[in-house]
ModelCIF file with pLDDT and N, C-alpha, C, O atoms, coordinates in Angstrom:
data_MODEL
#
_entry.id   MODEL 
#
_entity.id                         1 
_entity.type                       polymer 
_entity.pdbx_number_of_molecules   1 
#
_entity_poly.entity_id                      1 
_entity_poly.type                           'polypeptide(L)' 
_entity_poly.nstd_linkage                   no 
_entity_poly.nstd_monomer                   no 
_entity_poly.pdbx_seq_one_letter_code       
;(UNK)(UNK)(UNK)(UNK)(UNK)(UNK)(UNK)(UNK)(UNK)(UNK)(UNK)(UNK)(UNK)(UNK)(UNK)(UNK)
(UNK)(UNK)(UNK)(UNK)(UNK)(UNK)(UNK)(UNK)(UNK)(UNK)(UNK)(UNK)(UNK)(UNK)(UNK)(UNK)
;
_entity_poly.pdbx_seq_one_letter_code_can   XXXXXXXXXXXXXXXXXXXXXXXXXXXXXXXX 
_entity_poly.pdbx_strand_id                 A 
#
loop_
_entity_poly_seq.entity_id 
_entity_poly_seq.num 
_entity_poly_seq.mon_id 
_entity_poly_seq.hetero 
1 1  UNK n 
1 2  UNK n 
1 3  UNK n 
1 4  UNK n 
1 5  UNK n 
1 6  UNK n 
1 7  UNK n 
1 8  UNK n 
1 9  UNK n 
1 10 UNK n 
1 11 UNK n 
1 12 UNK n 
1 13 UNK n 
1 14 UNK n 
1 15 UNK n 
1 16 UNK n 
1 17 UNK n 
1 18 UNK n 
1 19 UNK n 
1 20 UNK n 
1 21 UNK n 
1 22 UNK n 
1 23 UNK n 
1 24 UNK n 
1 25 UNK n 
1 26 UNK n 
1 27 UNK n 
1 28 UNK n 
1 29 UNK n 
1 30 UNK n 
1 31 UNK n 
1 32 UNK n 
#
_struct_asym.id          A 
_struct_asym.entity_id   1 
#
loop_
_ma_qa_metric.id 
_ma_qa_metric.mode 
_ma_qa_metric.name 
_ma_qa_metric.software_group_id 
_ma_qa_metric.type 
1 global pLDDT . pLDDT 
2 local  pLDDT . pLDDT 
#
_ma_qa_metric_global.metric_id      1 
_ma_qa_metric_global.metric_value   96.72 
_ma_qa_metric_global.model_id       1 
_ma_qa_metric_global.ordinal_id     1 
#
loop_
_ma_qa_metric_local.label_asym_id 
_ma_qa_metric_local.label_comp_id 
_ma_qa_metric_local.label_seq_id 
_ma_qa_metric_local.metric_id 
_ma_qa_metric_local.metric_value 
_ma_qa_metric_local.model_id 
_ma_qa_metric_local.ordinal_id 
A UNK 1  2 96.00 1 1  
A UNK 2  2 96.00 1 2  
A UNK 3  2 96.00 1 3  
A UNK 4  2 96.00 1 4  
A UNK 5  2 97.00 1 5  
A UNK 6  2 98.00 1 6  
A UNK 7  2 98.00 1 7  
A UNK 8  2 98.00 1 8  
A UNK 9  2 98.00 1 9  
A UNK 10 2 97.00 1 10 
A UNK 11 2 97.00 1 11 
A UNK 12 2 97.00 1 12 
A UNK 13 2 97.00 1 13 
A UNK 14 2 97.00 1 14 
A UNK 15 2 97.00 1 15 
A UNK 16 2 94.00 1 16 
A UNK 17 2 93.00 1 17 
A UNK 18 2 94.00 1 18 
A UNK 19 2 95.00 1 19 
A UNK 20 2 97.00 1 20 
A UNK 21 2 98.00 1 21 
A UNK 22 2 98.00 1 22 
A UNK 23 2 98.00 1 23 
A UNK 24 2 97.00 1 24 
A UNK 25 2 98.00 1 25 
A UNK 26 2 98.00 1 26 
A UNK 27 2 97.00 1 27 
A UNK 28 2 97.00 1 28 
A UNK 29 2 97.00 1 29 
A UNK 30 2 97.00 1 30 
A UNK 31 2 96.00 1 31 
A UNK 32 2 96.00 1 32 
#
loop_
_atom_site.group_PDB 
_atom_site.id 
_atom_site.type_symbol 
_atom_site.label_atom_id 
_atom_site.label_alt_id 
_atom_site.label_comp_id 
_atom_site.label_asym_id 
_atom_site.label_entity_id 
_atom_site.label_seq_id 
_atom_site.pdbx_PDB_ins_code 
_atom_site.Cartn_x 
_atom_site.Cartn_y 
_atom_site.Cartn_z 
_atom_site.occupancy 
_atom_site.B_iso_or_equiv 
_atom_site.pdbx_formal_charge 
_atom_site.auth_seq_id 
_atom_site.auth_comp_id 
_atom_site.auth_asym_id 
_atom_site.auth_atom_id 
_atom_site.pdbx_PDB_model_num 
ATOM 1   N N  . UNK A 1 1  ? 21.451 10.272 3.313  1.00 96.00 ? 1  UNK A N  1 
ATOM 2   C CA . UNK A 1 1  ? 22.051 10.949 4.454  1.00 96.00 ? 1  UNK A CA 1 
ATOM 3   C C  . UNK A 1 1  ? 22.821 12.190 4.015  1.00 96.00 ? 1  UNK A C  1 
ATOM 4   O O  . UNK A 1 1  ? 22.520 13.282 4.497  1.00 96.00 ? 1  UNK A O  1 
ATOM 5   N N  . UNK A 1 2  ? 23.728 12.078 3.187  1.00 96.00 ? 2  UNK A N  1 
ATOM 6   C CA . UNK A 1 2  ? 24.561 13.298 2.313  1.00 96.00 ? 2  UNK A CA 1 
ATOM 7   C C  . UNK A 1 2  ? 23.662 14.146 1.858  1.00 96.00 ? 2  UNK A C  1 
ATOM 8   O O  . UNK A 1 2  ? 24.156 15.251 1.632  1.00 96.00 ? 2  UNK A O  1 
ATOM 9   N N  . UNK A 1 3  ? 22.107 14.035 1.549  1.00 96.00 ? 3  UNK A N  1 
ATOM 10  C CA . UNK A 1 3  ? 21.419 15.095 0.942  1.00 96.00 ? 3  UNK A CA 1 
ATOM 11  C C  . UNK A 1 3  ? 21.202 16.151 2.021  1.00 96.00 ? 3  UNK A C  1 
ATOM 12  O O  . UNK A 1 3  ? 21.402 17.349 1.821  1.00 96.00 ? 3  UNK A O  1 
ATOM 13  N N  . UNK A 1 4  ? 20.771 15.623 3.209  1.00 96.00 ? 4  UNK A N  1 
ATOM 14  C CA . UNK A 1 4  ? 20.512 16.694 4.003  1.00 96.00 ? 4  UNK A CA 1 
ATOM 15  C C  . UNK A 1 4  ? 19.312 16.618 4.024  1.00 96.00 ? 4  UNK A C  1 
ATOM 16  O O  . UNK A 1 4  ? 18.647 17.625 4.270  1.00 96.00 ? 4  UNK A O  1 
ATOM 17  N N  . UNK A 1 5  ? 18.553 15.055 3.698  1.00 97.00 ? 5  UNK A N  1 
ATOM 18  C CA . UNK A 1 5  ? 17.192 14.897 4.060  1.00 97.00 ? 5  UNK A CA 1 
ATOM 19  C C  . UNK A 1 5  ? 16.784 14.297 5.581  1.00 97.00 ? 5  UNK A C  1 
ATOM 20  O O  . UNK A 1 5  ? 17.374 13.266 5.905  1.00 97.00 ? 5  UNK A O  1 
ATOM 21  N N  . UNK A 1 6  ? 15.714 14.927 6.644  1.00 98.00 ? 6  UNK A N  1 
ATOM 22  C CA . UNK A 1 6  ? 16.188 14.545 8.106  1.00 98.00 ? 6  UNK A CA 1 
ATOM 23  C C  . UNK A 1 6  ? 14.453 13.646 8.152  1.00 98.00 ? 6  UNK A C  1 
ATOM 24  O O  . UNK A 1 6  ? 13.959 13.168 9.173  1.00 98.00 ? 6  UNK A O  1 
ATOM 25  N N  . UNK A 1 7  ? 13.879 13.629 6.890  1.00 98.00 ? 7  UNK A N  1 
ATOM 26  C CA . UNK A 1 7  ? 12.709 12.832 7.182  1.00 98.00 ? 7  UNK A CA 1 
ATOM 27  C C  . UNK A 1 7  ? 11.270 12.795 5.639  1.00 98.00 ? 7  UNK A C  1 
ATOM 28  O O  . UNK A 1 7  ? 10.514 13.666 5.209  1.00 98.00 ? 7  UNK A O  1 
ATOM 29  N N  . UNK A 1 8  ? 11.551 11.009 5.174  1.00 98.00 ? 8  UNK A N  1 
ATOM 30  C CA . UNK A 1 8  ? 10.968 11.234 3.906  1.00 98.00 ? 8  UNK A CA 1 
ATOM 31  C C  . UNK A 1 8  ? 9.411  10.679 4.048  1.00 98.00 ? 8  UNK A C  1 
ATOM 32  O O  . UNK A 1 8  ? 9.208  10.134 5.133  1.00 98.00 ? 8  UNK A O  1 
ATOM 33  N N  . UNK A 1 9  ? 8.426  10.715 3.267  1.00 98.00 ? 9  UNK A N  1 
ATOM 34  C CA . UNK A 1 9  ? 7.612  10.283 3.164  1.00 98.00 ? 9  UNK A CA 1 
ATOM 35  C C  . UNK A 1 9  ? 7.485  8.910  2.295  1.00 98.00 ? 9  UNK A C  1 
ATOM 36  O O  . UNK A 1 9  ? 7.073  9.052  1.143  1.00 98.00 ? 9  UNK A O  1 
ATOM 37  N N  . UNK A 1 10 ? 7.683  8.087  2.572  1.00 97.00 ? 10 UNK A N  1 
ATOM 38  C CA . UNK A 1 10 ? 8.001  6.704  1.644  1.00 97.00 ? 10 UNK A CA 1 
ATOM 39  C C  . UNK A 1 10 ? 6.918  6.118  1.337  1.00 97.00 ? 10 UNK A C  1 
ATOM 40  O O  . UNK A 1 10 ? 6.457  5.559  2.332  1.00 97.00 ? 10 UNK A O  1 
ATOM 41  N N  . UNK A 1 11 ? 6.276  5.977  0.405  1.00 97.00 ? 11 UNK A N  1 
ATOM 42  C CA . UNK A 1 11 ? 5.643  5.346  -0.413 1.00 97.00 ? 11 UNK A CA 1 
ATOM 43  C C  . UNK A 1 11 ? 5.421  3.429  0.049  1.00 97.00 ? 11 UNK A C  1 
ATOM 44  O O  . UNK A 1 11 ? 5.975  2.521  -0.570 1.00 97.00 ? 11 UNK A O  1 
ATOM 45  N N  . UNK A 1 12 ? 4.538  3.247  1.189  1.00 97.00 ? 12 UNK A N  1 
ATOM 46  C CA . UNK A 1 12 ? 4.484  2.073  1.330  1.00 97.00 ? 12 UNK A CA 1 
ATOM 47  C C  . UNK A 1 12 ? 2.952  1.222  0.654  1.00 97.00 ? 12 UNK A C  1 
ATOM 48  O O  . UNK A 1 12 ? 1.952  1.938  0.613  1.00 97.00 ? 12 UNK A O  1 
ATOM 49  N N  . UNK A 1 13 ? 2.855  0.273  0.329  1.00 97.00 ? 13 UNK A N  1 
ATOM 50  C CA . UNK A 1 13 ? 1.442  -0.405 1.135  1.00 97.00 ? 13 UNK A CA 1 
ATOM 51  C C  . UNK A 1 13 ? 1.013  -0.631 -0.619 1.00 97.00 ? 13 UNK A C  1 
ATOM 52  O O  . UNK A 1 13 ? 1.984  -0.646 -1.376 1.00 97.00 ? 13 UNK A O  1 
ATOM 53  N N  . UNK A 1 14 ? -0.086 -0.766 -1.125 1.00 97.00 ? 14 UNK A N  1 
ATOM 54  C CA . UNK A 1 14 ? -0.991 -0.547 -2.027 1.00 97.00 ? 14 UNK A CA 1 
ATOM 55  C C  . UNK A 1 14 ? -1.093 0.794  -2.761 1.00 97.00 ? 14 UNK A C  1 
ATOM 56  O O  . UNK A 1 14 ? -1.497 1.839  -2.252 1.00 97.00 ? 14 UNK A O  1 
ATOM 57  N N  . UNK A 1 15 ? -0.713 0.646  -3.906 1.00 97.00 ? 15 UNK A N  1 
ATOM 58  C CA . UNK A 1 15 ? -0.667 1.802  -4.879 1.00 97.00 ? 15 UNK A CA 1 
ATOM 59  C C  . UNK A 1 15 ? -1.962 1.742  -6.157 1.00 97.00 ? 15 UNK A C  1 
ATOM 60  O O  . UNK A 1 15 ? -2.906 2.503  -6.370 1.00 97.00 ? 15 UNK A O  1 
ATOM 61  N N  . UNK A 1 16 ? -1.393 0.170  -7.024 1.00 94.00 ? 16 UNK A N  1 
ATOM 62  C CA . UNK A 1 16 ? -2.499 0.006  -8.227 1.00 94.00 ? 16 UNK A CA 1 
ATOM 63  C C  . UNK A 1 16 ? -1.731 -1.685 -8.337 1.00 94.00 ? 16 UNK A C  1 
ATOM 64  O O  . UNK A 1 16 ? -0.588 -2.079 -8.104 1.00 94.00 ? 16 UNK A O  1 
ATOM 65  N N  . UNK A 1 17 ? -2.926 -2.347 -8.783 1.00 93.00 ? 17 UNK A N  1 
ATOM 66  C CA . UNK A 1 17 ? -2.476 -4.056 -9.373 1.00 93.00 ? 17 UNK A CA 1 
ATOM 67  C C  . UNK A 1 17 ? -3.364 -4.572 -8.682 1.00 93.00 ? 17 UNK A C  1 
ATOM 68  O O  . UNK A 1 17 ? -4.094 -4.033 -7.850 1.00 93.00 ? 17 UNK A O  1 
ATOM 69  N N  . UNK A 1 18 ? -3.311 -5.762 -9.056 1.00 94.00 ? 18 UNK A N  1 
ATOM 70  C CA . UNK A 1 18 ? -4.430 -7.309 -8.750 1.00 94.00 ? 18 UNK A CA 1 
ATOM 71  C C  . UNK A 1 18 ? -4.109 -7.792 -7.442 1.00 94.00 ? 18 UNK A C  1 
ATOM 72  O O  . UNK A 1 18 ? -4.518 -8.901 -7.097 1.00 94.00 ? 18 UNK A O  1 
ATOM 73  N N  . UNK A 1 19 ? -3.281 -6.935 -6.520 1.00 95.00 ? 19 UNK A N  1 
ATOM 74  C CA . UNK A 1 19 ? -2.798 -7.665 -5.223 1.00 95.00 ? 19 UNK A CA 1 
ATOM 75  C C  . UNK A 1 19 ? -4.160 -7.300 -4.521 1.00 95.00 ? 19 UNK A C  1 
ATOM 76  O O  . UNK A 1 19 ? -4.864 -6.431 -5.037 1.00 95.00 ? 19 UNK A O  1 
ATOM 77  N N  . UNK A 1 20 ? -4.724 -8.190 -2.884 1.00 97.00 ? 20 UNK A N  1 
ATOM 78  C CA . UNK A 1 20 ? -6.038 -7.250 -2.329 1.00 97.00 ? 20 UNK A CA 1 
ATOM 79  C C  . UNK A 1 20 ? -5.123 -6.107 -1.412 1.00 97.00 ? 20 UNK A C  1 
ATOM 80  O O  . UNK A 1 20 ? -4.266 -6.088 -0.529 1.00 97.00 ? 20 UNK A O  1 
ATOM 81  N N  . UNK A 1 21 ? -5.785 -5.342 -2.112 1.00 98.00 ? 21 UNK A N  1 
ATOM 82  C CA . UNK A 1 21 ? -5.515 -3.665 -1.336 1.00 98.00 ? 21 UNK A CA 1 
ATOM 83  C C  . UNK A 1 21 ? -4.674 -3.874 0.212  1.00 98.00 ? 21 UNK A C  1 
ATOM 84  O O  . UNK A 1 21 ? -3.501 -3.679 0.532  1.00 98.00 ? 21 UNK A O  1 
ATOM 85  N N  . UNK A 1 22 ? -6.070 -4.440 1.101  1.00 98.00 ? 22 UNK A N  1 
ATOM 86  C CA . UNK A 1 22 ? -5.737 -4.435 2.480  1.00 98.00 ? 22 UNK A CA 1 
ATOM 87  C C  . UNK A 1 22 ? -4.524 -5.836 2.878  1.00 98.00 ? 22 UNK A C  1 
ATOM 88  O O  . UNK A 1 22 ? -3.636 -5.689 3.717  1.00 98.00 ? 22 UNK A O  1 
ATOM 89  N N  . UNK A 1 23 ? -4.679 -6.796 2.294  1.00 98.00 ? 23 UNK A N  1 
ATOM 90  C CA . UNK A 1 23 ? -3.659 -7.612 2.735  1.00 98.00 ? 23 UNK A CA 1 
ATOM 91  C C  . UNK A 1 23 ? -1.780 -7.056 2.507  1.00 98.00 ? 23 UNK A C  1 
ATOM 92  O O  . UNK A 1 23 ? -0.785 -7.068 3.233  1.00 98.00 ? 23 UNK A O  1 
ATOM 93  N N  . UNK A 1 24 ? -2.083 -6.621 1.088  1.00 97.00 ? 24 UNK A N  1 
ATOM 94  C CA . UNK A 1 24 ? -1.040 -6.224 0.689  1.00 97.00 ? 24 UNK A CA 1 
ATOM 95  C C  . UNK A 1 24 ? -0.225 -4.965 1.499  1.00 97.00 ? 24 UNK A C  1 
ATOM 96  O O  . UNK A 1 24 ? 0.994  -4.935 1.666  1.00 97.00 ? 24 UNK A O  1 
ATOM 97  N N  . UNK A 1 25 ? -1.116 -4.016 1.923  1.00 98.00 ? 25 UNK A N  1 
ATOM 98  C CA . UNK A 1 25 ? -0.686 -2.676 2.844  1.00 98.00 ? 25 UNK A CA 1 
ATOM 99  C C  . UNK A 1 25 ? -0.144 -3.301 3.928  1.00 98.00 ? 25 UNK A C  1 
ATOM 100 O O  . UNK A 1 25 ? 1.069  -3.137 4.067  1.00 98.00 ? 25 UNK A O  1 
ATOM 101 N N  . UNK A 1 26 ? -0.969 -4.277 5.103  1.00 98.00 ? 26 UNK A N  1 
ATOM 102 C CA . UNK A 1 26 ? -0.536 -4.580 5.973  1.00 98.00 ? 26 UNK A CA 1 
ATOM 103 C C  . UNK A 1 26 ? 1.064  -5.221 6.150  1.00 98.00 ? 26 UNK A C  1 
ATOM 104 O O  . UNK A 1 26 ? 1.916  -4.980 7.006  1.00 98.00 ? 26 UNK A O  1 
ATOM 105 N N  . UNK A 1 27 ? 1.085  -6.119 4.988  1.00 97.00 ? 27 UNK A N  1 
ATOM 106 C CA . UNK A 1 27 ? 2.627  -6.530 4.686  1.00 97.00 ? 27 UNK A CA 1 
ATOM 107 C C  . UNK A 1 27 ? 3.163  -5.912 4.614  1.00 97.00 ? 27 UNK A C  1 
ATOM 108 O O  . UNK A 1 27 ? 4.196  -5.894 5.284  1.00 97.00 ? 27 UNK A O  1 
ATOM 109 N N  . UNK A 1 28 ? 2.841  -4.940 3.730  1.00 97.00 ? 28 UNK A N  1 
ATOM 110 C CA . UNK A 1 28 ? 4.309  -4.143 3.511  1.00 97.00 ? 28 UNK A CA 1 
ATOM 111 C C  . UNK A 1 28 ? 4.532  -3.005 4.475  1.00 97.00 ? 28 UNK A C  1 
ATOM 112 O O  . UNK A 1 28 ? 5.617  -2.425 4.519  1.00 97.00 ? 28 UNK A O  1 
ATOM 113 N N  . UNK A 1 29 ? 3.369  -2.635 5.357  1.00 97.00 ? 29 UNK A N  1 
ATOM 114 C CA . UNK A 1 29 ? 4.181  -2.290 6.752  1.00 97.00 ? 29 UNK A CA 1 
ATOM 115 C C  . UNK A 1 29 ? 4.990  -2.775 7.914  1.00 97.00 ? 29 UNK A C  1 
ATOM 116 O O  . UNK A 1 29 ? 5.686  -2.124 8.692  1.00 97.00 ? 29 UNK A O  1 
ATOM 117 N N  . UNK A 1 30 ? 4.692  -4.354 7.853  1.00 97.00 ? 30 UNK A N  1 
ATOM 118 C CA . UNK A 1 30 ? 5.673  -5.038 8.501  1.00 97.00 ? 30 UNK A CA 1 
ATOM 119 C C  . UNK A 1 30 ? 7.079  -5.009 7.501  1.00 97.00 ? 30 UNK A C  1 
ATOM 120 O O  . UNK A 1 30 ? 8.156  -4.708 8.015  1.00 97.00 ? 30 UNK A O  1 
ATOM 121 N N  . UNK A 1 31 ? 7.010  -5.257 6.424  1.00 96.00 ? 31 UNK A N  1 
ATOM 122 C CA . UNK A 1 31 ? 8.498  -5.186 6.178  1.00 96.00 ? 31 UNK A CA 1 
ATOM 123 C C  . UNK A 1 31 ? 8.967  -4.074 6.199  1.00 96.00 ? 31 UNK A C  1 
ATOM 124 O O  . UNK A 1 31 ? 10.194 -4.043 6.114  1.00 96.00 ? 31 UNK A O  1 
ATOM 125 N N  . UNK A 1 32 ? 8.437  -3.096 6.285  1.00 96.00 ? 32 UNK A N  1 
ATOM 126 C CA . UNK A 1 32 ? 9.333  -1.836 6.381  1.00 96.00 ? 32 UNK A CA 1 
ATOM 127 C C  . UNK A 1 32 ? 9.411  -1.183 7.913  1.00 96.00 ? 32 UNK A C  1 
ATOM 128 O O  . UNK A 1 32 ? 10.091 -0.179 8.122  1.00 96.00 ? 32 UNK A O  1 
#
């Protein structure tokens, strides 16, 4: 908030690893 950032691009979902791609993305758009 102090930076003076009003909107980030956050890094969600499936990046690289043994998780499956699509299950894993979907989760981690519900938690975020």
């Amino acid at each position: 908030l102090a930076s003076g950032t009003a909107a980030t691009n956050t890094t969600i979902g499936y990046v690289a690893g043994p998780e499956d791609p699509f299950e894993y993305s979907v989760a981690d758009v519900s938690r975020w």
